[in-house]
PDB file of N, CA and C in Angstrom:
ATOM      1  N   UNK A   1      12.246 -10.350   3.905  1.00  0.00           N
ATOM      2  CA  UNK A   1      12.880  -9.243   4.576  1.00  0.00           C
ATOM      3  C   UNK A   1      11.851  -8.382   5.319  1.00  0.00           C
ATOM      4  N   UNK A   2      10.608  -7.990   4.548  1.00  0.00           N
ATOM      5  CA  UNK A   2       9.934  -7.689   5.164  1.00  0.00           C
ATOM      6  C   UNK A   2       9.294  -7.897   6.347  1.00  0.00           C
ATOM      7  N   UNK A   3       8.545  -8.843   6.684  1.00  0.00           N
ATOM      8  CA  UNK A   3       8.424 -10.290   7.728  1.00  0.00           C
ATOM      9  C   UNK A   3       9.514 -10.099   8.758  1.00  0.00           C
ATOM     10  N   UNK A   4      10.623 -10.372   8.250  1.00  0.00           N
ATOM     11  CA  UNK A   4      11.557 -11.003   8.973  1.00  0.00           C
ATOM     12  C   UNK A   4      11.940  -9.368  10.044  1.00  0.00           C
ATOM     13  N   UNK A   5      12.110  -8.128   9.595  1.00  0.00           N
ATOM     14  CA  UNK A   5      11.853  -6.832  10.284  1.00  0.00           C
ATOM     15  C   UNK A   5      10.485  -6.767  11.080  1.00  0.00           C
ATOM     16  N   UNK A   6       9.528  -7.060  11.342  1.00  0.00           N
ATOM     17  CA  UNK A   6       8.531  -7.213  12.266  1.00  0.00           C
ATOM     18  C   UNK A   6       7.685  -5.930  11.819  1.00  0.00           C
ATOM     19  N   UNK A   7       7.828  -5.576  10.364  1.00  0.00           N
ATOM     20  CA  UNK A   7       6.313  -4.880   9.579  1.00  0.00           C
ATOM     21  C   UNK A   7       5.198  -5.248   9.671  1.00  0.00           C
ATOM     22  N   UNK A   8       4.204  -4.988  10.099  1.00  0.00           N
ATOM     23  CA  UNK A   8       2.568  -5.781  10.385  1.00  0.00           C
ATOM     24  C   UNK A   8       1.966  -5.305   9.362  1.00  0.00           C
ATOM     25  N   UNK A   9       1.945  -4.470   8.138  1.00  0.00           N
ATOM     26  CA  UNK A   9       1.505  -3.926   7.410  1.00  0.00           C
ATOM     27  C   UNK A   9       1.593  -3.804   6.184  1.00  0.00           C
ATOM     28  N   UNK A  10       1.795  -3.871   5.232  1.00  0.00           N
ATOM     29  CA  UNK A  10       2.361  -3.682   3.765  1.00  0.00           C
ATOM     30  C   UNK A  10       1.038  -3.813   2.607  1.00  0.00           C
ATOM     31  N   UNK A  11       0.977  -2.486   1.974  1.00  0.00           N
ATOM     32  CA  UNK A  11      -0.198  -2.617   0.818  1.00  0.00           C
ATOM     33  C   UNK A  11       0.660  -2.569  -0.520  1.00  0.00           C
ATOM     34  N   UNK A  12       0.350  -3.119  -1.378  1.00  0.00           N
ATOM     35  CA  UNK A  12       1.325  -3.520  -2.531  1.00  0.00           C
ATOM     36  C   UNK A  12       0.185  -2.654  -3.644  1.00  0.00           C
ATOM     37  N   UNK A  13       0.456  -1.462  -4.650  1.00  0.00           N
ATOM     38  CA  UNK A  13      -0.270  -0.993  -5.717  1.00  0.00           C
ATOM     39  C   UNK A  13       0.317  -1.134  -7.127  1.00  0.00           C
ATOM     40  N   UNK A  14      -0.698  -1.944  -7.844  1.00  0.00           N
ATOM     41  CA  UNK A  14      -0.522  -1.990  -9.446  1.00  0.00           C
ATOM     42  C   UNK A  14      -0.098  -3.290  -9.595  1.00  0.00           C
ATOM     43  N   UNK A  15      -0.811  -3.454 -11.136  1.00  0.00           N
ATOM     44  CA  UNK A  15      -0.889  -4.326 -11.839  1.00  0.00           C
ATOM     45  C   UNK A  15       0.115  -6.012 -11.930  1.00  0.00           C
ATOM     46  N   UNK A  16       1.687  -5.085 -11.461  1.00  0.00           N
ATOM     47  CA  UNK A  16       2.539  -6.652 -11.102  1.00  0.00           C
ATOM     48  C   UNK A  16       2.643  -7.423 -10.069  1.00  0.00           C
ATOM     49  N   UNK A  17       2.052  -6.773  -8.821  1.00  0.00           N
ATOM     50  CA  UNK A  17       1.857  -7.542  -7.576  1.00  0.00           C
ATOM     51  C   UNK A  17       0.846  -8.204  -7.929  1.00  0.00           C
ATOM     52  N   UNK A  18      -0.029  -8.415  -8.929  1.00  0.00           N
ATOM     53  CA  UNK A  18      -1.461  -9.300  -8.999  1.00  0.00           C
ATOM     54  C   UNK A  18      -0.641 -10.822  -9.541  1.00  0.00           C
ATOM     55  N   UNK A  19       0.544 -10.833 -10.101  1.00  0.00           N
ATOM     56  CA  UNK A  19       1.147 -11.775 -10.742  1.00  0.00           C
ATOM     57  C   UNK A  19       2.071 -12.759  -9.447  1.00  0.00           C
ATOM     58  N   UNK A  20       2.324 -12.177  -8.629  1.00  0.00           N
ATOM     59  CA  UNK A  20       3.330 -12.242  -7.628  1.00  0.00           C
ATOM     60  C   UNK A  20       2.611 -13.018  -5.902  1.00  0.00           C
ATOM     61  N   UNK A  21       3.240 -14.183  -5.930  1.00  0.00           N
ATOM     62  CA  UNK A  21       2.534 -14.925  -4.567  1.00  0.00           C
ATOM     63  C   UNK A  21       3.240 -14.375  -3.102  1.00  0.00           C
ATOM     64  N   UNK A  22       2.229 -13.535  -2.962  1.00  0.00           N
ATOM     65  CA  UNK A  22       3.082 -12.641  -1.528  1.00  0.00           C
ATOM     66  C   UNK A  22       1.589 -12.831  -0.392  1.00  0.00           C
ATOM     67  N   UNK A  23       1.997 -12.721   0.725  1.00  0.00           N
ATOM     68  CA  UNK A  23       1.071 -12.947   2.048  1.00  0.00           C
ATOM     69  C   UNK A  23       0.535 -11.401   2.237  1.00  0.00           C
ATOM     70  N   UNK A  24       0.609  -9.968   1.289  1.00  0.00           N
ATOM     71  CA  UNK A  24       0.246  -8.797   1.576  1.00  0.00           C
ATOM     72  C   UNK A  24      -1.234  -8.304   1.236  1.00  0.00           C
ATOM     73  N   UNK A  25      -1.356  -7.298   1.458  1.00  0.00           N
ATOM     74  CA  UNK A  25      -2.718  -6.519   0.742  1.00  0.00           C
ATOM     75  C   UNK A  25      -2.338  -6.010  -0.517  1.00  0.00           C
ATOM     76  N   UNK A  26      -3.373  -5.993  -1.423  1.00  0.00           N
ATOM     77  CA  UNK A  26      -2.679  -5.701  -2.913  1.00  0.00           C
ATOM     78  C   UNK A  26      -4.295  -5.062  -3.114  1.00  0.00           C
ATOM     79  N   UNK A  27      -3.645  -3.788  -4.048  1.00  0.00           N
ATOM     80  CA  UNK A  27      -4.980  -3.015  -4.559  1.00  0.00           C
ATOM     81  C   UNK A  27      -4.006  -2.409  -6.141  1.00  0.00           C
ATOM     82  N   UNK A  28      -5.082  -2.944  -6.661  1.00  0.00           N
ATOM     83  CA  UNK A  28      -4.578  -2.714  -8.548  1.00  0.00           C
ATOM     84  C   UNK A  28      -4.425  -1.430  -8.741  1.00  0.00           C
ATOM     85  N   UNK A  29      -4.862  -0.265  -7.972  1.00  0.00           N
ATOM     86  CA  UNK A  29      -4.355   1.009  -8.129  1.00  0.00           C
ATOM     87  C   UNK A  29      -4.451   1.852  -6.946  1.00  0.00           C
ATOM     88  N   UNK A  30      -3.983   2.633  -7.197  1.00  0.00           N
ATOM     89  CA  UNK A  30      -3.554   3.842  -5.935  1.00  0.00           C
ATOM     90  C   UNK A  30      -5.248   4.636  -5.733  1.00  0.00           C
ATOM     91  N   UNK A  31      -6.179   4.385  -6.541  1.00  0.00           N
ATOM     92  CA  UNK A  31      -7.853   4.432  -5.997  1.00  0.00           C
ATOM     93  C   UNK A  31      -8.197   4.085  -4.699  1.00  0.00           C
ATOM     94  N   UNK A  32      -7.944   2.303  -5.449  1.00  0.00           N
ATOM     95  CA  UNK A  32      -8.254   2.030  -4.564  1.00  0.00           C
ATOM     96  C   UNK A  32      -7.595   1.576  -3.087  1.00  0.00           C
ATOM     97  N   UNK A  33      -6.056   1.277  -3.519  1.00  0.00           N
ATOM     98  CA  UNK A  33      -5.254   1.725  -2.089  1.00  0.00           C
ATOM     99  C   UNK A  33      -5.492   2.896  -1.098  1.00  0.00           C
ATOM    100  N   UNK A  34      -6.223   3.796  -1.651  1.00  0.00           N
ATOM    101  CA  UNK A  34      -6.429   5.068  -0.651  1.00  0.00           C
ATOM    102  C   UNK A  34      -8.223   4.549  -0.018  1.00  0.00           C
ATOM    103  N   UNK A  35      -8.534   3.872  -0.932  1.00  0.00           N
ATOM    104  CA  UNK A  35      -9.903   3.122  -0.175  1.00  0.00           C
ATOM    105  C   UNK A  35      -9.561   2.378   0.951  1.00  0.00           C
ATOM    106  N   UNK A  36      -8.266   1.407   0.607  1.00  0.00           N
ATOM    107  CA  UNK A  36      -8.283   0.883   1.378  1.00  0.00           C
ATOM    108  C   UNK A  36      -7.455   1.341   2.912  1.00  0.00           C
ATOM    109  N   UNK A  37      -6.687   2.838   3.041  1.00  0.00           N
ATOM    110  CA  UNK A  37      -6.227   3.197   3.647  1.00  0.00           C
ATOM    111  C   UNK A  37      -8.047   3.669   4.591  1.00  0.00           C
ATOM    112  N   UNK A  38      -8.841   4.464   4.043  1.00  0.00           N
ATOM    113  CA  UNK A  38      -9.585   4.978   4.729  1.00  0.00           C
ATOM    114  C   UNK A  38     -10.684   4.433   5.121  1.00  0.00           C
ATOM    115  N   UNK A  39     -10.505   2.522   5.223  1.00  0.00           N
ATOM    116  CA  UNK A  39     -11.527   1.539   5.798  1.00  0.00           C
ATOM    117  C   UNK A  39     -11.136   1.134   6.916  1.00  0.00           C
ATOM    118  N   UNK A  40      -9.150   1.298   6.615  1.00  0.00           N
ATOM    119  CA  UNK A  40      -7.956   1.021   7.902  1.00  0.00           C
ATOM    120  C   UNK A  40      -7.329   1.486   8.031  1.00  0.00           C
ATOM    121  N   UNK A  41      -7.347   2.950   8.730  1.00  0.00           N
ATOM    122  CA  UNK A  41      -6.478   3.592   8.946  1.00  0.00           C
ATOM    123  C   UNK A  41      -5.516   3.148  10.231  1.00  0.00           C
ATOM    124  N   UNK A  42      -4.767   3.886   9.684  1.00  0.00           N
ATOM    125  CA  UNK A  42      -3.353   3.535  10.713  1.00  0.00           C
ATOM    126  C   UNK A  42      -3.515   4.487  11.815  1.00  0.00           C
ATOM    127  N   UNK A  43      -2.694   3.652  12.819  1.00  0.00           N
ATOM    128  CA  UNK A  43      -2.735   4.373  14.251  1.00  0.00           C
ATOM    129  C   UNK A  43      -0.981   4.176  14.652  1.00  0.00           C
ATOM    130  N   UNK A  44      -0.951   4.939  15.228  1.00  0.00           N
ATOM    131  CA  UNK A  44       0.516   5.259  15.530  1.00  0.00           C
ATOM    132  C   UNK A  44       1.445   4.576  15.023  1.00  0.00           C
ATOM    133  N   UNK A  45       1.981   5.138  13.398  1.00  0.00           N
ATOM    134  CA  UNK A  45       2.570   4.208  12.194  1.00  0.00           C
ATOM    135  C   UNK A  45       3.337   4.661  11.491  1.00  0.00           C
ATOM    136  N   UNK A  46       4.459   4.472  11.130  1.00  0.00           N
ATOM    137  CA  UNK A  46       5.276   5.172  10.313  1.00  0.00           C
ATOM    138  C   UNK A  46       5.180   4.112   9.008  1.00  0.00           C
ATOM    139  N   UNK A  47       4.779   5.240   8.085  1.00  0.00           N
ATOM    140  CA  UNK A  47       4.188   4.940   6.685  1.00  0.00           C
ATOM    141  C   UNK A  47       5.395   5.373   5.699  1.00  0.00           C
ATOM    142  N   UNK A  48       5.470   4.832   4.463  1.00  0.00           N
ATOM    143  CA  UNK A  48       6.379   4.809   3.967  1.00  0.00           C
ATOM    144  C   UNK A  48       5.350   4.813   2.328  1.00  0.00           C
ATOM    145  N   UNK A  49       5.349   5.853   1.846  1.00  0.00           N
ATOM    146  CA  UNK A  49       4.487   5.573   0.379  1.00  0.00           C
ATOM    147  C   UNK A  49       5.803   6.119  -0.903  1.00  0.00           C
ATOM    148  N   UNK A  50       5.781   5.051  -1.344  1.00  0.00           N
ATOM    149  CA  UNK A  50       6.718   4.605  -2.375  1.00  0.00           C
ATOM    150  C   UNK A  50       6.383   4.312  -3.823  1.00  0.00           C
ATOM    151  N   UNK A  51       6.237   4.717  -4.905  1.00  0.00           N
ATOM    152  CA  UNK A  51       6.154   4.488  -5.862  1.00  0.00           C
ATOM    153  C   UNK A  51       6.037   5.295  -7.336  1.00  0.00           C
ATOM    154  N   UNK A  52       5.880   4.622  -8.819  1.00  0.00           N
ATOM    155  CA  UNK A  52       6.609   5.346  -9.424  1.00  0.00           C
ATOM    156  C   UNK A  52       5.363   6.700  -9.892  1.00  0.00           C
ATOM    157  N   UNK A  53       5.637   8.114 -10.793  1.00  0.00           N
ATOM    158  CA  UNK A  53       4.732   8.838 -11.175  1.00  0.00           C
ATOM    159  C   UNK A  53       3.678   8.395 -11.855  1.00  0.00           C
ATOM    160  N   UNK A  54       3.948   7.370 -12.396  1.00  0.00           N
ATOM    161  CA  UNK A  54       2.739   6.787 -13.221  1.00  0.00           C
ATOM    162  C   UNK A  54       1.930   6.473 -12.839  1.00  0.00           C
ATOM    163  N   UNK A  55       1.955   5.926 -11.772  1.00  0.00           N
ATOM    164  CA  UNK A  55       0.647   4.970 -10.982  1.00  0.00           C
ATOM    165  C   UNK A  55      -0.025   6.168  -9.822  1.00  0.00           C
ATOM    166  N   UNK A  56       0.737   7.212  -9.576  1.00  0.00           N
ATOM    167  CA  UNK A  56      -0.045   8.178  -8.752  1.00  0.00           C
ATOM    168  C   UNK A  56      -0.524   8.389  -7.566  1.00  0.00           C
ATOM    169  N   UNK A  57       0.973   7.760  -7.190  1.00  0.00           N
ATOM    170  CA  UNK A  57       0.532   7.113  -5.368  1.00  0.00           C
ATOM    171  C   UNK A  57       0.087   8.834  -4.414  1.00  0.00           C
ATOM    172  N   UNK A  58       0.302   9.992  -5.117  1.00  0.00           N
ATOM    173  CA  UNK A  58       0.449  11.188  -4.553  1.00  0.00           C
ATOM    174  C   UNK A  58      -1.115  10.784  -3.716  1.00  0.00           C
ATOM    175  N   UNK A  59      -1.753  10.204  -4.757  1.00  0.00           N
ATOM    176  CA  UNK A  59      -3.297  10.190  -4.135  1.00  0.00           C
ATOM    177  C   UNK A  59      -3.715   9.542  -2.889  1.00  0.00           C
ATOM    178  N   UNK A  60      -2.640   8.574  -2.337  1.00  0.00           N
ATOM    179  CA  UNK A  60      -3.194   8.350  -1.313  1.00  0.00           C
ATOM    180  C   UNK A  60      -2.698   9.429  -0.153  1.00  0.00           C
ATOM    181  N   UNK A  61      -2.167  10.727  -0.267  1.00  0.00           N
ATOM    182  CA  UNK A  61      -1.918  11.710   0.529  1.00  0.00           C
ATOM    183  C   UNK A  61      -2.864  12.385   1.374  1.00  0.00           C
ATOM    184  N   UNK A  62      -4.049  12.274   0.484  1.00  0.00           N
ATOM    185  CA  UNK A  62      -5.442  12.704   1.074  1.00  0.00           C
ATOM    186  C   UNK A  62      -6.294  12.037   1.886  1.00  0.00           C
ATOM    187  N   UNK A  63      -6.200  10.313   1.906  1.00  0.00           N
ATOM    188  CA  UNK A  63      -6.208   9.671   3.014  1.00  0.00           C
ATOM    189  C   UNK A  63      -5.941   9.464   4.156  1.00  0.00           C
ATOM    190  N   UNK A  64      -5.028  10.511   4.112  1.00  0.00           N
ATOM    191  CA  UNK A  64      -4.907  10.307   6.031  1.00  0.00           C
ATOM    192  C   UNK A  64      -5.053  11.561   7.011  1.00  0.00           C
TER     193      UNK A  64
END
């Protein structure tokens, strides 16, 4: 579904995407997802950060 909508982008955070055979970027935590936001930042992008309190996605807020 993703793919098939013409998304060029998708970072996947935490521990169950490491289990899961997907064609995306995957970072085991929201650390280092915000690392990896500020090696590639986005340019004219509508971002979508999704996920649950536990994992602490608030943090990649400061990345951009």
């Amino acid at each position: 579904m993703i793919i098939k909508n013409g998304i060029q982008q998708v970072v996947l955070v935490g521990g169950d995407f490491a289990f899961v055979e997907h064609p995306f970027t995957y970072c085991r935590d929201a650390a280092m997802a915000a690392e990896w936001i500020r090696s590639n930042p986005p340019a004219n992008a509508l971002i979508l950060i999704k996920g649950s309190r536990g994992i602490r996605m608030e943090k990649l807020l400061d990345s951009f």
